[in-house]
Protein backbone atom coordinates (compact mmCIF):
# COMPACT_ATOMS: atom_id res chain seq x y z
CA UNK A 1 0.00 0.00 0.00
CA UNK A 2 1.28 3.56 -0.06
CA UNK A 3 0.82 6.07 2.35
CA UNK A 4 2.28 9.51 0.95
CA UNK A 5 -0.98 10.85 0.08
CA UNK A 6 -3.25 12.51 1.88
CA UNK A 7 -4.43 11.63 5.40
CA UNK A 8 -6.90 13.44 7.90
CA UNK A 9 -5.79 15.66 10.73
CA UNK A 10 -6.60 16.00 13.92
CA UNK A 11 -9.48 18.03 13.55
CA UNK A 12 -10.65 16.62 10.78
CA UNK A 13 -8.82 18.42 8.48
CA UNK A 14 -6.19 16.71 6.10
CA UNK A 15 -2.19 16.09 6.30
CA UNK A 16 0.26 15.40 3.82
CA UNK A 17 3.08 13.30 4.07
CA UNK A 18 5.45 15.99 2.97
CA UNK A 19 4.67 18.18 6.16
CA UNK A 20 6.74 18.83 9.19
CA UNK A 21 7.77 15.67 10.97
CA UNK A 22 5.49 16.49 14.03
CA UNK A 23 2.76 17.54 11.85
CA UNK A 24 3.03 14.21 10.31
CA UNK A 25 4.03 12.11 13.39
CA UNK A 26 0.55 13.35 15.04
CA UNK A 27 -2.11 12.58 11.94
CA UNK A 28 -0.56 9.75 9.91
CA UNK A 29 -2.37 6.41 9.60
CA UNK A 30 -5.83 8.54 11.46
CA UNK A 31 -8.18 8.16 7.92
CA UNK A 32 -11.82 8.23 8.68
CA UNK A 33 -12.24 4.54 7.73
CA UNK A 34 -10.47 3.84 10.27
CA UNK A 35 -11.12 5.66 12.89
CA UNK A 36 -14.77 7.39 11.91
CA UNK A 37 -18.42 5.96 12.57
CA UNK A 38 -20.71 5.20 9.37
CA UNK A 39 -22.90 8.41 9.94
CA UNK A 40 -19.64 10.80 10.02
CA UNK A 41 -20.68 12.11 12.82
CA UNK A 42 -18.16 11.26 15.05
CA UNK A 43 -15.01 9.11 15.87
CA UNK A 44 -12.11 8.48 18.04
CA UNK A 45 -8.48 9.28 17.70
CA UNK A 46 -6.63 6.28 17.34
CA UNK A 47 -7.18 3.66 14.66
CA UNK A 48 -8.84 0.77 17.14
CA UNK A 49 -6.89 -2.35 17.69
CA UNK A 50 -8.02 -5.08 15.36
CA UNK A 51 -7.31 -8.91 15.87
CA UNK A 52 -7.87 -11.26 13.51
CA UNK A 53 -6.88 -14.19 12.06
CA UNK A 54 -10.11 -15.47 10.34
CA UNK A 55 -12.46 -13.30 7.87
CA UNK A 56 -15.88 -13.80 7.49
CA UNK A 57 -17.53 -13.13 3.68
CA UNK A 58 -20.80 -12.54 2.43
CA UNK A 59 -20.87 -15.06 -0.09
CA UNK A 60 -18.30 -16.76 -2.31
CA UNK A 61 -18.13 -14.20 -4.73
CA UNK A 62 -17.26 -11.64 -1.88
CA UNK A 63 -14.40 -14.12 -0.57
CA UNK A 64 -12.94 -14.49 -4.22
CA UNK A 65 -13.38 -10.99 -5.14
CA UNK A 66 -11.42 -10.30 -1.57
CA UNK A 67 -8.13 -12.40 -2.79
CA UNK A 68 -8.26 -10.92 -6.15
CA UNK A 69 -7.19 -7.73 -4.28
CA UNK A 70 -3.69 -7.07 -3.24
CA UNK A 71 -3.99 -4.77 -0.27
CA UNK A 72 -6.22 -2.80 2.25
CA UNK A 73 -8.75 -5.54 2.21
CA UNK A 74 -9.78 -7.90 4.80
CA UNK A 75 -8.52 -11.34 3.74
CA UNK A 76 -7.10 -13.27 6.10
CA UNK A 77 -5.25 -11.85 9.51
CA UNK A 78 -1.94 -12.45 8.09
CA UNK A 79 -2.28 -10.16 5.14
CA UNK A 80 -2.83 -7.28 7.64
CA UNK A 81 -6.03 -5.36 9.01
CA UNK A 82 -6.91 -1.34 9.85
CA UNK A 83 -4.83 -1.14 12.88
CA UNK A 84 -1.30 -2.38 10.55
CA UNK A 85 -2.28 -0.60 7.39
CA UNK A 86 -2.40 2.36 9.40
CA UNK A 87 1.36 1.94 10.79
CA UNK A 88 2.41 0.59 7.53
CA UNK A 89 1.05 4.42 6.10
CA UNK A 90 2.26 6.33 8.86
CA UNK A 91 6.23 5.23 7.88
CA UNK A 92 6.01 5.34 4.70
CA UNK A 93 5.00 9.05 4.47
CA UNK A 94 8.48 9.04 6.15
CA UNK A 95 10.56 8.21 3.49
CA UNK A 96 9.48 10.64 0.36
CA UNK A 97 9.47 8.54 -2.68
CA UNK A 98 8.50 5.60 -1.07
CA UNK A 99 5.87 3.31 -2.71
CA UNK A 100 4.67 1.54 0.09
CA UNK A 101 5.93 -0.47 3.69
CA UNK A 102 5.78 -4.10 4.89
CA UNK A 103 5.88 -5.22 8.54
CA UNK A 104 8.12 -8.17 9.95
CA UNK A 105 8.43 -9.32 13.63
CA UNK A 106 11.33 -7.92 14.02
CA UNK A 107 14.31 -5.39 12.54
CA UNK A 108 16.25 -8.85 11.81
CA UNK A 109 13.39 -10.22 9.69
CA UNK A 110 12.89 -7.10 7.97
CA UNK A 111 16.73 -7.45 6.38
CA UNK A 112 16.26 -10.89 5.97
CA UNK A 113 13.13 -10.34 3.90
CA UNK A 114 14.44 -7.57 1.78
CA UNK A 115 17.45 -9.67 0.90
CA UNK A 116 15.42 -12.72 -0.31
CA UNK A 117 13.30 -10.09 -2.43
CA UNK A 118 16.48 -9.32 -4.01
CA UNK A 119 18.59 -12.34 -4.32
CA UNK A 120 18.75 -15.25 -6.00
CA UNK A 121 21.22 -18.33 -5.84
CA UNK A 122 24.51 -17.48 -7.42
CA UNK A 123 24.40 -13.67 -7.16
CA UNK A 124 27.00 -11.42 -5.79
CA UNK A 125 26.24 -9.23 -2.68
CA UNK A 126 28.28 -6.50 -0.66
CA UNK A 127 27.48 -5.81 2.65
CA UNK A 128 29.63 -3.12 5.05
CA UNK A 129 31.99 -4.18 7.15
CA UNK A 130 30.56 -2.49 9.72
CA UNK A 131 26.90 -3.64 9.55
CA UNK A 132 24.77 -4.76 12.39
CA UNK A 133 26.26 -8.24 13.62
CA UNK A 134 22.91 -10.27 12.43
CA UNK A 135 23.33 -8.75 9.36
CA UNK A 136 26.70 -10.33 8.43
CA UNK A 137 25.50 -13.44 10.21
CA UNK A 138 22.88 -13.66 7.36
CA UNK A 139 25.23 -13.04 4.65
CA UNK A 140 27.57 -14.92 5.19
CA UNK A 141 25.55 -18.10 6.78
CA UNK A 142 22.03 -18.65 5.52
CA UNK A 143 22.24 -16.82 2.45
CA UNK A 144 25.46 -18.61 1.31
CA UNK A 145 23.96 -21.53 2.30
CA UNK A 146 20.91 -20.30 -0.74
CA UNK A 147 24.25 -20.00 -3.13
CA UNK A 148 24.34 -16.12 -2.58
CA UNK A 149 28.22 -14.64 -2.67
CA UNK A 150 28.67 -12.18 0.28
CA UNK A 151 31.82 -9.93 0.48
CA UNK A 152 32.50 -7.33 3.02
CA UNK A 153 33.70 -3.78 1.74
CA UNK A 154 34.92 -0.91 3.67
CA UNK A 155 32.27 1.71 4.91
CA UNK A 156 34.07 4.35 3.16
CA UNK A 157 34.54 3.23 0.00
CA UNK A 158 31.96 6.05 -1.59
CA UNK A 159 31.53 5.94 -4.85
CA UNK A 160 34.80 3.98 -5.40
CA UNK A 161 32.23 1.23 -4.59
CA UNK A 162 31.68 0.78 -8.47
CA UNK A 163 35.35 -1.06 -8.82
CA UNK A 164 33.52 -3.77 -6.36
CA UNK A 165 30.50 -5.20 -8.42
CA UNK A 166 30.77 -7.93 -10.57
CA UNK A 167 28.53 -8.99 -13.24
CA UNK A 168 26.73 -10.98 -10.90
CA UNK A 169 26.27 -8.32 -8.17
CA UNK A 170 22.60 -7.80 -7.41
CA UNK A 171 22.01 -6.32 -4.13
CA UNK A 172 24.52 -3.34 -1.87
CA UNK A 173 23.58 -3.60 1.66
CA UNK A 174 24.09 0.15 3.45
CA UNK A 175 23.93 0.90 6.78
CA UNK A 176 25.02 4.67 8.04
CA UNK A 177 26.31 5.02 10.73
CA UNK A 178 27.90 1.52 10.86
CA UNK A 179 26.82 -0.65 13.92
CA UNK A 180 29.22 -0.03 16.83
CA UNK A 181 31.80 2.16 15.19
CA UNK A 182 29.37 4.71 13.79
CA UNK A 183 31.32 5.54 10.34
CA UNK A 184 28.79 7.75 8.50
CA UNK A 185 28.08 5.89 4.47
CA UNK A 186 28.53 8.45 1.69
CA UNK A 187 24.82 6.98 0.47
CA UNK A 188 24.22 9.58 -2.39
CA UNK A 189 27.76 8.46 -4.28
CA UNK A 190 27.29 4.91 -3.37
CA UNK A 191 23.46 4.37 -4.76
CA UNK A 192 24.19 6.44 -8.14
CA UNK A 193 27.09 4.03 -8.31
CA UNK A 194 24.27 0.81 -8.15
CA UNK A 195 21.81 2.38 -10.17
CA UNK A 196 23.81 2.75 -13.12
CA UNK A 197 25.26 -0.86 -12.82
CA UNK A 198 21.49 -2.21 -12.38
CA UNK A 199 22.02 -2.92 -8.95
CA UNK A 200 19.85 -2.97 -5.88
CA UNK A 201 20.59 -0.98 -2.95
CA UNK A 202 19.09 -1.66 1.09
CA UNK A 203 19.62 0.78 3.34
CA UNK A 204 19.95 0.38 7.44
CA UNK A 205 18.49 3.39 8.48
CA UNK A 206 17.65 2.60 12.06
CA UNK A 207 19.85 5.04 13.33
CA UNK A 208 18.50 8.10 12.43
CA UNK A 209 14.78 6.49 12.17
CA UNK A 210 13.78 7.53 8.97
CA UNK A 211 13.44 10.82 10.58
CA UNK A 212 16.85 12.66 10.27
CA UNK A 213 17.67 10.86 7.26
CA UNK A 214 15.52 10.23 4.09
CA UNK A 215 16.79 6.68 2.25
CA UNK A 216 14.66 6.98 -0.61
CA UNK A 217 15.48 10.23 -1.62
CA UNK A 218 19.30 9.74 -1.61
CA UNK A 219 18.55 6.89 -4.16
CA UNK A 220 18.06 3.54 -1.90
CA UNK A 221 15.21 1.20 -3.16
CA UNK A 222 14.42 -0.50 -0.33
CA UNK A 223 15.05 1.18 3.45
CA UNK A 224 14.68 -0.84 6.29
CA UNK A 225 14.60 -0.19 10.34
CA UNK A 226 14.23 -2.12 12.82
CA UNK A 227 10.70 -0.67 14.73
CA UNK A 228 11.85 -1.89 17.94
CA UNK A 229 14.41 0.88 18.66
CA UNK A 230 13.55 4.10 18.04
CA UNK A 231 9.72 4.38 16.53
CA UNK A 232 8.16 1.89 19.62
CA UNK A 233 10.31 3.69 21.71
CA UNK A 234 9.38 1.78 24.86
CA UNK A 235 11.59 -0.97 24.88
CA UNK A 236 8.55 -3.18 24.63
CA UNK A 237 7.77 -4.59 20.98
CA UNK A 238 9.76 -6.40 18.34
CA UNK A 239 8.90 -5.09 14.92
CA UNK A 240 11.11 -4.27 11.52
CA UNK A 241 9.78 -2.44 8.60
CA UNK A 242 11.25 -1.88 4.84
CA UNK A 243 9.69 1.10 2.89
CA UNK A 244 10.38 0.37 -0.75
CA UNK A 245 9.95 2.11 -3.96
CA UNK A 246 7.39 1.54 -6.74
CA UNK A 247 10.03 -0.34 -8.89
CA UNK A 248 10.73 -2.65 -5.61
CA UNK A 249 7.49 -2.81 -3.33
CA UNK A 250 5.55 -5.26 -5.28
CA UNK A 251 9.00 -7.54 -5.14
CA UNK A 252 9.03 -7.08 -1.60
CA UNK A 253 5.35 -7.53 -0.63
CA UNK A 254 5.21 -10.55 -2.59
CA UNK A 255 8.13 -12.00 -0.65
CA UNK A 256 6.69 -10.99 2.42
CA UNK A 257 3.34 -12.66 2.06
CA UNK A 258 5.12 -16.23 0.57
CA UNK A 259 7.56 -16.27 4.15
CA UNK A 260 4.64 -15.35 6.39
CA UNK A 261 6.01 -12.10 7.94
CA UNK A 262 3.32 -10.32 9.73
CA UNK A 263 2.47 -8.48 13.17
CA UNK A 264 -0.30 -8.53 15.19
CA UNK A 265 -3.05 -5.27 15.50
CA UNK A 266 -1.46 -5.23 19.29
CA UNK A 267 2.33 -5.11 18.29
CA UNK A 268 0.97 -2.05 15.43
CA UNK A 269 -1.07 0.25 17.59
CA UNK A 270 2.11 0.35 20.07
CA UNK A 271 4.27 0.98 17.28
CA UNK A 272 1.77 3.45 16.36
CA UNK A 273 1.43 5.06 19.85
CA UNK A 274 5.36 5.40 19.96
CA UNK A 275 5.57 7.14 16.63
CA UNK A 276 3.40 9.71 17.65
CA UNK A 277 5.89 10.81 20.08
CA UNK A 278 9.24 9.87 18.02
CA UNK A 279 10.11 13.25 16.58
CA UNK A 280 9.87 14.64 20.14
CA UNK A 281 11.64 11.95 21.70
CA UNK A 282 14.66 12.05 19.34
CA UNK A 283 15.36 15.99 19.74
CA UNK A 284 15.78 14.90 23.41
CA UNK A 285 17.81 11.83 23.34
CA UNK A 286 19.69 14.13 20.32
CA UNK A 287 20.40 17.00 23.06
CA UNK A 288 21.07 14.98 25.81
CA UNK A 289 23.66 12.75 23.62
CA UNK A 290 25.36 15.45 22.22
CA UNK A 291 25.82 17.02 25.83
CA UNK A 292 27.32 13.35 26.97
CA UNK A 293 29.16 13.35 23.92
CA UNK A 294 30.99 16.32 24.29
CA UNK A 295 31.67 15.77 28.57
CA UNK A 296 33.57 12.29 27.74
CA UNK A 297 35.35 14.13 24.95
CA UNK A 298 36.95 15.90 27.54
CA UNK A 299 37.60 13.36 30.06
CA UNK A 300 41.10 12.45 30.39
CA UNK A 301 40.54 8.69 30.08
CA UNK A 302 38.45 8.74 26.87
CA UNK A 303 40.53 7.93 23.56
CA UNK A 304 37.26 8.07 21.48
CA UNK A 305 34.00 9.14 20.84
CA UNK A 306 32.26 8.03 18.09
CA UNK A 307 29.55 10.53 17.33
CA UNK A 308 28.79 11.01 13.87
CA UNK A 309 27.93 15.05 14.95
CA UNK A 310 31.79 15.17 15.92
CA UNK A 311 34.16 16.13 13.69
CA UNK A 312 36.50 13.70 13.84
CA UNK A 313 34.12 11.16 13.56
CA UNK A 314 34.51 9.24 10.17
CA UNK A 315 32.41 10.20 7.42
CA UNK A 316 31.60 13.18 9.53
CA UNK A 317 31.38 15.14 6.49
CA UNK A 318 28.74 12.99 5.16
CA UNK A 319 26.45 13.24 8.22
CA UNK A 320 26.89 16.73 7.71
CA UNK A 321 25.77 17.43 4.27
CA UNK A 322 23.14 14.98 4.30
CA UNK A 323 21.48 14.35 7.83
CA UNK A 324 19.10 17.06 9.43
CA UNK A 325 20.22 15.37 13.02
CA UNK A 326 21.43 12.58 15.14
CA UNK A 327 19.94 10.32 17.64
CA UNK A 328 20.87 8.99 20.75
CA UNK A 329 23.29 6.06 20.02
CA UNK A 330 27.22 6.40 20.19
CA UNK A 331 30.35 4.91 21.16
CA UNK A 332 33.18 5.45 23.21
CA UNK A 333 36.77 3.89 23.34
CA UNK A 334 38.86 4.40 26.37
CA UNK A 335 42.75 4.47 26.63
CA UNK A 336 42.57 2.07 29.19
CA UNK A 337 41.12 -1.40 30.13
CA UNK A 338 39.79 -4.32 28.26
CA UNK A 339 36.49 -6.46 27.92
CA UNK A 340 38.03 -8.53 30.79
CA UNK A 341 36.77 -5.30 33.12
CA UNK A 342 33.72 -4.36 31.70
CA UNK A 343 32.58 -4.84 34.98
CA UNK A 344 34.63 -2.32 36.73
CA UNK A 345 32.57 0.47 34.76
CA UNK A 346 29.44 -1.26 33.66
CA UNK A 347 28.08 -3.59 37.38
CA UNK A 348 27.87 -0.57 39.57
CA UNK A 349 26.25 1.89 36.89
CA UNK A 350 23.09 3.56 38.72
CA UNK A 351 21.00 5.16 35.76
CA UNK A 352 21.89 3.45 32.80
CA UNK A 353 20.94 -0.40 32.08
CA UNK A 354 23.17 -3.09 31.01
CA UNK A 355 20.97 -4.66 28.01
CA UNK A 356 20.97 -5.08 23.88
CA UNK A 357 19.02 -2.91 21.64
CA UNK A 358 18.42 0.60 22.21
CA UNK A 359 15.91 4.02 20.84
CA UNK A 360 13.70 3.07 24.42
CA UNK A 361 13.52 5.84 26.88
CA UNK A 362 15.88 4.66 29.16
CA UNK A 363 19.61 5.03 28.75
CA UNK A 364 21.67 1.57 28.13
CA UNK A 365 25.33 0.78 27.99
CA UNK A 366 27.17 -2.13 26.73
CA UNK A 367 31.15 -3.31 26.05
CA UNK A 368 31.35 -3.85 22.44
CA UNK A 369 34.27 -5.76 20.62
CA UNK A 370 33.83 -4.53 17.04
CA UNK A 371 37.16 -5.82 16.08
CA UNK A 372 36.38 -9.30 17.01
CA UNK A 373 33.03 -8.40 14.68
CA UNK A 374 35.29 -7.40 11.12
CA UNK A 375 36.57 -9.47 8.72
CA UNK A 376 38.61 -6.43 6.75
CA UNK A 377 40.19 -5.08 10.21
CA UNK A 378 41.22 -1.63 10.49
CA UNK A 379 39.55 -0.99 14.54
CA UNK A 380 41.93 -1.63 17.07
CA UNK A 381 40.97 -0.03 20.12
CA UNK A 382 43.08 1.52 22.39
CA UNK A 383 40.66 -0.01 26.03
CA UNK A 384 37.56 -0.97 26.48
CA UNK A 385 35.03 0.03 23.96
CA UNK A 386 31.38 0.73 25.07
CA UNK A 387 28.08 1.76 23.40
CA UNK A 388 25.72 3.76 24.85
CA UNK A 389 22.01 4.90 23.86
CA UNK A 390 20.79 7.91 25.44
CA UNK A 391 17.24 7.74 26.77
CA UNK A 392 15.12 10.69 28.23
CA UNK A 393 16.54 10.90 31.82
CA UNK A 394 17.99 14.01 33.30
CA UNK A 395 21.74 14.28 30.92
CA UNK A 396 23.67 15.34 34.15
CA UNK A 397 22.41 13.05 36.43
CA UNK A 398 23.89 10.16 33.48
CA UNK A 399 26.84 12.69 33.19
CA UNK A 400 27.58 11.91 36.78
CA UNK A 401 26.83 8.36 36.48
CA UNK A 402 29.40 7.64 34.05
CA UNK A 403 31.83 9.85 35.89
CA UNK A 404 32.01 7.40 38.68
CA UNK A 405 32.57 4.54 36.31
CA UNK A 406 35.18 6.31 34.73
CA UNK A 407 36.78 6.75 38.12
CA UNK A 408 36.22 3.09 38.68
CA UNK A 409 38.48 2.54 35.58
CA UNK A 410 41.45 5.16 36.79
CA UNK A 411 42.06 2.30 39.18
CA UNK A 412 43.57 -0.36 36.50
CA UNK A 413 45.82 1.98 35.51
């Protein structure tokens, strides 16, 4: 389905997809189908919560006429109802260009669904060496076990990228900034390079949400996030999406529907309720970060920080010229320590939580070991490397939190 038309406001009026990101955050996915009465003369303000897995027809011309139809009709639970069209709209108004969205159980699913829409046994595909872990997992384990070729390239390769595809390359994977070390894509040189070699590009855009960076219009065909960070926000659903473009979406909706990838109405409307707030949410967690950011910059300890907003950040440049912000998520390397005493700054931490994923509204911290994750080196840390995602506590109060943990560390020399 698409979802970059127009849509009704909050007052009944209508909103457009190419309107401010709050404008759009509040209205998207509210049509009056969904959340009117059948006189007009009233309604509520949230598209209900619809479960199903069985539809009932009329008569057996209804029920064939029904899977004639490709989309926004009641078929069977799997092939979605109100509550997930009306998610499925809301992102793709988010990425301009877009043709449509599908839904998958979660941000690993998502990738793994785009990639089978693209792939076929004995194609070529390059993937970052920097991509999220499950990422490379796929590549280089189920999908060569399809017959697919996967081989890592450096994130910033740019448009040099071109001198990688062979005549069997089908699908670049992107993903900006890079998981863990946070190197910033140069995604405008990179998909010009695929297009005019025929080739498919798949943007990670997780990272900045859709929100501070628009896939679509820097020439991806298929961009992909993984729902349960940022968008759900509450560290309580497990949901991916891919927004795709007309020449892809019918590829990708078709692949969809033949693995089974779906959500349930109850997963959606908390998606939903989350993306009302996102834009407001990330120009906190952006503020607060950026204040952290800058503190451990200037802590004596701290070799690193790997903020794409910083300068000396890499691909910095790129973040600059094509993001309108940044999000919460960064990484820090100190000059001392190891992963052997992560627990000297991590076990006594009082405001942030030691836990995977991140984009909910509390703060988390992890060790990372993204050399042990690349297979084209080049990230040799100088101590112990950590992540952190910023969540929508009081910055100082995690300021001084991480100060103590840093003075932990002092003591190892």
């Amino acid at each position: 389905m698409g979802g970059a038309g127009r849509h009704p406001g909050r007052h009944g009026g209508v909103s457009h997809s190419h309107d401010k990101p709050e404008t759009w955050a509040a209205a998207a996915g509210r049509r009056p189908e969904w959340t009117q009465n059948r006189e007009g003369t009233g309604g509520i303000v949230n598209p209900p919560v619809w479960r199903a897995s069985t539809i009932l027809y009329p008569t057996i011309a209804d029920m064939d006429s029904a899977n004639q139809r490709q989309d926004e009709t009641l078929f069977y639970g799997r092939k979605g109802t109100p509550t997930t069209w009306a998610l499925r709209e809301a992102l793709t108004g988010l990425e301009p260009g877009a043709e449509g969205t599908m839904l998958y159980p979660s941000g690993v699913a998502a990738i793994t669904g785009a990639m089978l829409a693209a792939l076929k046994p004995g194609e070529h595909l390059l993937i970052p060496d920097s991509a999220y872990d499950p990422t490379t997992h796929l590549s280089h384990g189920l999908l060569r076990q399809l017959g697919v070729q996967a081989e890592a390239y450096d994130p910033l390769i740019g448009g040099a990228i071109a001198g990688k595809f062979r005549p069997n390359t089908r699908l670049l994977v992107l993903e900006s900034p890079g998981s863990l070390t946070f190197e910033v894509q140069d995604i405008p040189a990179m998909t010009a390079a695929a297009r005019q070699a025929g080739i498919a590009t798949l943007l990670d855009n997780t990272w900045a949400a859709s929100l501070h960076f628009k896939g679509i219009a820097a020439g991806c065909d298929m961009v992909m996030q993984a729902l349960t960070k940022y968008v759900a926000g509450h560290s309580d659903v497990m949901m991916g999406s891919v927004s795709a473009t007309p020449e892809w979406f019918g590829r990708l909706r078709s692949t969809a529907w033949q693995l089974g990838h779906c959500v349930s109405g109850d997963e959606a409307a908390l998606a939903l309720r989350g993306f009302r707030t996102l834009p407001v949410r990330m120009a906190r967690q952006q503020e607060s970060a950026l204040k952290i950011a800058h503190w451990l910059k200037a802590q004596p300890l701290v070799e690193r920080v790997l903020h794409p907003a910083l300068p000396d950040c890499p691909g910095h440049e790129n973040w600059k010229r094509d993001f309108s912000g940044s999000s919460g998520l960064f990484g820090v390397v100190l000059k001392t320590g190891s992963r052997a005493d992560a627990p000297i700054f991590f076990d006594q931490l009082s405001h942030f939580g030691i836990g995977f994923s991140w984009g909910g509204y509390e703060s988390l911290a992890i060790p990372t070991s993204p050399e042990k994750l690349r297979k084209l080196g080049g990230f040799v840390p100088s101590g112990l490397s950590l992540r952190l995602s910023i969540g929508l506590e009081d910055p100082d109060d995690l300021i001084a939190d991480l100060s103590e943990a840093l003075k932990r560390m002092e003591s190892i020399g």
